[in-house]
Protein backbone atom coordinates (compact mmCIF):
# COMPACT_ATOMS: atom_id res chain seq x y z
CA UNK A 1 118.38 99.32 108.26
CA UNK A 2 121.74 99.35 107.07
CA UNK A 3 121.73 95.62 106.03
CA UNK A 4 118.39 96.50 103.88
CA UNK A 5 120.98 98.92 101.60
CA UNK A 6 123.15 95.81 100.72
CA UNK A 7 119.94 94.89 98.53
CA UNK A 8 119.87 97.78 96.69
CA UNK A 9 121.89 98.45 93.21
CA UNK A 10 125.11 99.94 93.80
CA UNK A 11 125.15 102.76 91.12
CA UNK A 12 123.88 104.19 88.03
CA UNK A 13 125.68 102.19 85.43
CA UNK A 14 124.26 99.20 87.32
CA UNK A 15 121.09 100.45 86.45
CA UNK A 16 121.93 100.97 83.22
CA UNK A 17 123.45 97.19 82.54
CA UNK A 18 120.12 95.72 83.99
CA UNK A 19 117.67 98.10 81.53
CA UNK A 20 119.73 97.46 78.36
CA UNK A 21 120.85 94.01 79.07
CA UNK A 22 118.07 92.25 81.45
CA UNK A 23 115.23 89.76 80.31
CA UNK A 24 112.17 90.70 81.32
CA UNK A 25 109.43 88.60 83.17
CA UNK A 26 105.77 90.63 83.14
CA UNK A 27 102.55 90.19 86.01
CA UNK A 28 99.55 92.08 86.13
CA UNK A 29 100.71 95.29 88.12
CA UNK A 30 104.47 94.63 87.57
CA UNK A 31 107.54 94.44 85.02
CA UNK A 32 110.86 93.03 86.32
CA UNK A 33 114.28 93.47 84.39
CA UNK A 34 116.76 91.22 85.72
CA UNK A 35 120.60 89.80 84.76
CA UNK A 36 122.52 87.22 86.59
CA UNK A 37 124.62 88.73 89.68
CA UNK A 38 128.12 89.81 88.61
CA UNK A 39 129.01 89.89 91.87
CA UNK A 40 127.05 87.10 93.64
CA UNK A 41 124.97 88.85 95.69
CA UNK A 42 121.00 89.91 94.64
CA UNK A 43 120.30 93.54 94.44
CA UNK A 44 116.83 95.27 93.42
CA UNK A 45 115.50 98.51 92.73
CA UNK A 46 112.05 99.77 92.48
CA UNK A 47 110.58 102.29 90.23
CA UNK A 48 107.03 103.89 90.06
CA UNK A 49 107.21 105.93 87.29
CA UNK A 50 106.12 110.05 87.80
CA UNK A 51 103.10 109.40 85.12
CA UNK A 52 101.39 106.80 86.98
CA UNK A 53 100.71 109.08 90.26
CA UNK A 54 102.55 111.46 92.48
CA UNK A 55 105.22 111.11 95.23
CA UNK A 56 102.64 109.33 97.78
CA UNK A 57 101.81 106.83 95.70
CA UNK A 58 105.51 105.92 94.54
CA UNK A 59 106.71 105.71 97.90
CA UNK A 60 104.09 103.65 99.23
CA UNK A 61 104.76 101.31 96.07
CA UNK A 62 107.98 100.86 97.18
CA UNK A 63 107.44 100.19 100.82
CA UNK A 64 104.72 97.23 99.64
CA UNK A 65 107.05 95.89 97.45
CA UNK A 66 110.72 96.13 99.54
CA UNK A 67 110.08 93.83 102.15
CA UNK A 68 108.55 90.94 99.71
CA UNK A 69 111.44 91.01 98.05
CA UNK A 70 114.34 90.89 100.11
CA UNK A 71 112.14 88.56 102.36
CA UNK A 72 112.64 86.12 99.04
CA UNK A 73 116.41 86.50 98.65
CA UNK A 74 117.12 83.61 101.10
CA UNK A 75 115.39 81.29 98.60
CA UNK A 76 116.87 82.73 95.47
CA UNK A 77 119.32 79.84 94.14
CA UNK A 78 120.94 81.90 91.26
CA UNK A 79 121.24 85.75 92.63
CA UNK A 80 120.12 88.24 90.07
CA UNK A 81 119.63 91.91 89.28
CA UNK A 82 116.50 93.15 89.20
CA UNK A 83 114.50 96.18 88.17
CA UNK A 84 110.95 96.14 89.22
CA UNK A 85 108.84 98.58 87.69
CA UNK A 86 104.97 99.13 89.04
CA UNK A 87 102.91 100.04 85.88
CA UNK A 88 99.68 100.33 87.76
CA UNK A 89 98.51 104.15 87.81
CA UNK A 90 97.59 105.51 91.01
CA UNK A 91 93.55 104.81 90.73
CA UNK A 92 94.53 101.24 89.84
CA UNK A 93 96.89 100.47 92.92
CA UNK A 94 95.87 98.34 96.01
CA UNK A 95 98.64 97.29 98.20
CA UNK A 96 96.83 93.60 97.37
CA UNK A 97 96.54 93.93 93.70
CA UNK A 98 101.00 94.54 94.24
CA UNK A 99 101.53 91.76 96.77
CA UNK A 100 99.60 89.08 93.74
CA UNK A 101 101.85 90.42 91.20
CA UNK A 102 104.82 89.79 93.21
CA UNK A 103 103.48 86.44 94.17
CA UNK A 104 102.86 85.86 90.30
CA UNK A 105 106.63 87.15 89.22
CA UNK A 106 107.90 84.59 92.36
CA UNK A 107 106.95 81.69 90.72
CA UNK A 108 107.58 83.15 87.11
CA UNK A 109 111.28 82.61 88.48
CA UNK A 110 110.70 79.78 90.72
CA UNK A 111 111.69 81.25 93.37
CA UNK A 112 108.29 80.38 95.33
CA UNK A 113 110.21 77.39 96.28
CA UNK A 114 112.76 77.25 99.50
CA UNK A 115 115.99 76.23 99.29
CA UNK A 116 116.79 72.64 99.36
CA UNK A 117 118.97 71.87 103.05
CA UNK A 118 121.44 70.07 100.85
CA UNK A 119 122.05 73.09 98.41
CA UNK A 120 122.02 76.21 100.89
């Protein structure tokens, strides 16, 4: 489990950098902020805002949506920063409904694609 923290962002003003300075790229169920790496590695965070349903629901939001992501960092040529942000309210929310929006933000940044043996 301790490998699985590397992912995460370090620290608040991290968070901060990635709201006020990241581009955005938008699916159905999801919004993801992201910047370029400043230090090489990639590094998520997930939010489910309070509004959208209570503690079960974020939680379970973020346990869908951890392991799709870090599964993807292998193939991720240019490591990034990246806020992902479900915007699906509680009634709304299948666990499938996430996974397609994840799918749909992979190839938004191309990153449905492995690695080339040459590059990696």
């Amino acid at each position: 489990m301790a490998a699985l923290r590397s992912y995460r962002l370090p620290n608040q003003p991290a968070y901060r950098q990635v709201a006020v300075q990241g581009k955005f790229v938008r699916a159905t169920s999801l919004t993801m902020r992201w910047i370029e790496s400043p230090d090489g590695f990639c590094r998520f965070c997930f939010l489910a805002k309070k509004k959208n349903g209570n503690a079960v629901y974020r939680n379970k939001c973020r346990r869908v949506l951890r392991p799709l992501f870090y599964a993807k960092v292998p193939d991720i040529q240019k490591p990034v920063w990246a806020m992902v942000v479900v915007t699906d309210s509680s009634a709304e929310m299948t666990p499938q409904r996430l996974r397609e929006s994840a799918q749909k933000l992979f190839r938004k940044m191309e990153w449905d694609r492995p690695r080339d043996v040459a590059e990696g």
